[in-house]
C-alpha atoms as a PDB file:
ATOM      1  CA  UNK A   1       0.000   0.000   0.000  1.00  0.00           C
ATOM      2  CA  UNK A   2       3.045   2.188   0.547  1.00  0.00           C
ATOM      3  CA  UNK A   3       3.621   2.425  -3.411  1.00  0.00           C
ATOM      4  CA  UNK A   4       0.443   3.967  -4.099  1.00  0.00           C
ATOM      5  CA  UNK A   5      -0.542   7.408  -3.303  1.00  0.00           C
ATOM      6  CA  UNK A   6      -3.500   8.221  -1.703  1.00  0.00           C
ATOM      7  CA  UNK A   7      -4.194  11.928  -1.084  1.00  0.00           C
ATOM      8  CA  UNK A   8      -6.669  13.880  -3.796  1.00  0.00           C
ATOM      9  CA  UNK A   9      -4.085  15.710  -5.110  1.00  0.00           C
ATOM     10  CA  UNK A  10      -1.489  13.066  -5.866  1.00  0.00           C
ATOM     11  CA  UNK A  11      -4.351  11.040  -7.578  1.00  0.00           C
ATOM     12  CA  UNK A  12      -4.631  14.162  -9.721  1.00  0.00           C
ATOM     13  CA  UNK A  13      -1.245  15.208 -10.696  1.00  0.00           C
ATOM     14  CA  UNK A  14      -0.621  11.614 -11.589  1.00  0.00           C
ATOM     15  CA  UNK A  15      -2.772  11.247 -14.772  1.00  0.00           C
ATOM     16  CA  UNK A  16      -1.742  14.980 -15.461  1.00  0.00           C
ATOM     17  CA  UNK A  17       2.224  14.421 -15.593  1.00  0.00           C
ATOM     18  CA  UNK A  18       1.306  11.430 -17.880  1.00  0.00           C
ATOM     19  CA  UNK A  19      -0.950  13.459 -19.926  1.00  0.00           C
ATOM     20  CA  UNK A  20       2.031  16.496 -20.440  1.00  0.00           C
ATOM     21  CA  UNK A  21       4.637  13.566 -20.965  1.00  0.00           C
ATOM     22  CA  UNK A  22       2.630  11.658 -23.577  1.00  0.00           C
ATOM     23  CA  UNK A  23       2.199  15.293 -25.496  1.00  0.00           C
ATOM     24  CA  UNK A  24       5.766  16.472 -25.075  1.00  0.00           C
ATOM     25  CA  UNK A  25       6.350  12.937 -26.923  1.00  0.00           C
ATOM     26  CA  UNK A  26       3.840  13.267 -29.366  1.00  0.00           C
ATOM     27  CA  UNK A  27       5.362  16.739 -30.142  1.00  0.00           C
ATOM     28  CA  UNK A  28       8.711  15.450 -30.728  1.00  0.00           C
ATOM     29  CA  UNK A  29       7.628  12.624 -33.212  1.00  0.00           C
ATOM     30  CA  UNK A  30       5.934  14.901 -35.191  1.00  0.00           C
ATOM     31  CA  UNK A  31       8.780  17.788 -35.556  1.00  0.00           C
ATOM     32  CA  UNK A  32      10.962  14.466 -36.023  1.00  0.00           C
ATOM     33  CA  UNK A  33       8.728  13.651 -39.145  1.00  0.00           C
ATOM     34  CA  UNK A  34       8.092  17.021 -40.880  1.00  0.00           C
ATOM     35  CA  UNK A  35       9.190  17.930 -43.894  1.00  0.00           C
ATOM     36  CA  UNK A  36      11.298  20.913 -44.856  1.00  0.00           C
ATOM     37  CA  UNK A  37       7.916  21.857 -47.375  1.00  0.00           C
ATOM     38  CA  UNK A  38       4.797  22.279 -46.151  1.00  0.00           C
ATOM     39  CA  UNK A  39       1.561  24.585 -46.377  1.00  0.00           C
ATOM     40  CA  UNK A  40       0.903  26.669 -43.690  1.00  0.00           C
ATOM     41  CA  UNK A  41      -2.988  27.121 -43.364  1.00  0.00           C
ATOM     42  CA  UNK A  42      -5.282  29.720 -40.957  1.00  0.00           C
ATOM     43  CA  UNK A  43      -8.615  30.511 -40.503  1.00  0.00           C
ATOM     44  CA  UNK A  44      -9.987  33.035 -37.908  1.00  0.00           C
ATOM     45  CA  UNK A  45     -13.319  31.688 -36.283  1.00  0.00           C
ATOM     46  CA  UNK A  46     -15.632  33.246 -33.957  1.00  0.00           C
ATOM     47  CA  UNK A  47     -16.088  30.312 -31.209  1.00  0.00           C
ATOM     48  CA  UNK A  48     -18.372  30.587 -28.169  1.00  0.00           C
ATOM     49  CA  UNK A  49     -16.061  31.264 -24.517  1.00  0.00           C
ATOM     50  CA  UNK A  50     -16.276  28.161 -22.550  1.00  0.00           C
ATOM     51  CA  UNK A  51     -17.068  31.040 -18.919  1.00  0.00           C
ATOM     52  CA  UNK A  52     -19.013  33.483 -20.607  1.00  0.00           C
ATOM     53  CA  UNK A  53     -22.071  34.001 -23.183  1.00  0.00           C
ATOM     54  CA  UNK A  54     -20.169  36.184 -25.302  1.00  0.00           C
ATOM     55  CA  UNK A  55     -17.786  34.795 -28.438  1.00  0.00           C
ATOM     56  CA  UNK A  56     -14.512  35.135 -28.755  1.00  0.00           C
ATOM     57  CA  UNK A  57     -12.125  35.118 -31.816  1.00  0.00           C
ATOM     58  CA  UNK A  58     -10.227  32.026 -32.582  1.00  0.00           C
ATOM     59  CA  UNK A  59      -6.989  31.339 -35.536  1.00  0.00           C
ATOM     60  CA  UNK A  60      -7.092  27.860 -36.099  1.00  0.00           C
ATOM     61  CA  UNK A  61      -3.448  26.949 -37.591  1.00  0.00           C
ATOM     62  CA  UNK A  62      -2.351  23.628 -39.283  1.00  0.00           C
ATOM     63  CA  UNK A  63      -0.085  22.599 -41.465  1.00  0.00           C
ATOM     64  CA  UNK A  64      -0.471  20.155 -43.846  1.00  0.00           C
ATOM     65  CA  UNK A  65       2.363  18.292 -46.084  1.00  0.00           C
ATOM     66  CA  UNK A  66       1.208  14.719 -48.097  1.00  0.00           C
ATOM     67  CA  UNK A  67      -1.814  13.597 -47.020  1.00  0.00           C
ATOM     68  CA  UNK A  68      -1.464  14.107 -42.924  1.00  0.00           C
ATOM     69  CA  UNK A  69      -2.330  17.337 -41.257  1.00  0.00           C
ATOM     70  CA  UNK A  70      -1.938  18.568 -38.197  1.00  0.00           C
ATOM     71  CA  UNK A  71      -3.257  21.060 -35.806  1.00  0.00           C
ATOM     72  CA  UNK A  72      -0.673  23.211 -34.359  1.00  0.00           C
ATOM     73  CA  UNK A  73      -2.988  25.775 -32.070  1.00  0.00           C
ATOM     74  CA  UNK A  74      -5.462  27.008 -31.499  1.00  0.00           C
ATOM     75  CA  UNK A  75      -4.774  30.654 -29.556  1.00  0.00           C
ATOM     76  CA  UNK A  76      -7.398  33.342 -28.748  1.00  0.00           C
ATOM     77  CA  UNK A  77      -6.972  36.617 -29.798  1.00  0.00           C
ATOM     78  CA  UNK A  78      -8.311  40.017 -28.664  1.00  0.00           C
ATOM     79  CA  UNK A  79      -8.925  41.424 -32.348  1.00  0.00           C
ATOM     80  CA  UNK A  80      -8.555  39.947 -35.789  1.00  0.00           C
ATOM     81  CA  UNK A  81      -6.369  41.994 -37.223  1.00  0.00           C
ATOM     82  CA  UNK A  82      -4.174  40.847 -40.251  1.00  0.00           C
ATOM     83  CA  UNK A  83      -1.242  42.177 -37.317  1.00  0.00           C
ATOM     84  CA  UNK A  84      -2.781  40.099 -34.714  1.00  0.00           C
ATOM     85  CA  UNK A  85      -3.124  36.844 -36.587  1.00  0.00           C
ATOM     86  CA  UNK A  86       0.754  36.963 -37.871  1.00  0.00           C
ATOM     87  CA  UNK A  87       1.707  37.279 -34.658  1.00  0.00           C
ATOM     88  CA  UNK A  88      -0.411  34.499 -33.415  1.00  0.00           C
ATOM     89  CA  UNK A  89       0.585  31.968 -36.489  1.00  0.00           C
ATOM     90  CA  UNK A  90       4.411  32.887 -35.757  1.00  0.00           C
ATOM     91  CA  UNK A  91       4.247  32.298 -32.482  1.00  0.00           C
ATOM     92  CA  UNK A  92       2.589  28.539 -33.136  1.00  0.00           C
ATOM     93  CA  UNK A  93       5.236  28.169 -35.804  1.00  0.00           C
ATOM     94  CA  UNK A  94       7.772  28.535 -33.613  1.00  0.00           C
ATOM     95  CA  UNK A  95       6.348  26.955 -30.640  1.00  0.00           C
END
């Protein structure tokens, strides 16, 4: 019984460490297996807020080379101006 933890917030943190691990993995496969070419799409959407009743603006950004794609983020931003959105695709390029 001593190898398992039993308090709330172990039980929690647990599944969550796995869960960051498992992506951090995931990430690294997939910059392991892109190519040098590939096509950069965006699309701004206007997406309901999980905490409020209002909407908020959305950039949607995925790349796509062969026949995979992939979702690289999804970030919020405050205005959709062409500004905003380069900022927001660079920064999921590069993250």
């Amino acid at each position: 019984m001593d190898e398992f933890p039993t308090s709330k917030s172990s039980i929690q943190r647990i599944p969550t460490e796995k869960l960051k691990k498992r992506a951090e993995n995931i990430k690294i496969d997939f910059q392991n297996e892109v190519p040098d070419v590939v096509i950069l799409h965006w699309d701004g959407k206007l997406l309901p807020a999980l905490s409020a009743r209002k909407s908020k603006e959305r950039l949607p950004v995925v790349i796509s080379y062969g026949l995979k794609k992939q979702l690289l983020a999804v970030p919020r931003l405050d205005n959709s101006t062409g500004k905003e959105q380069a900022q927001a695709v660079r920064k999921a390029i590069l993250d």
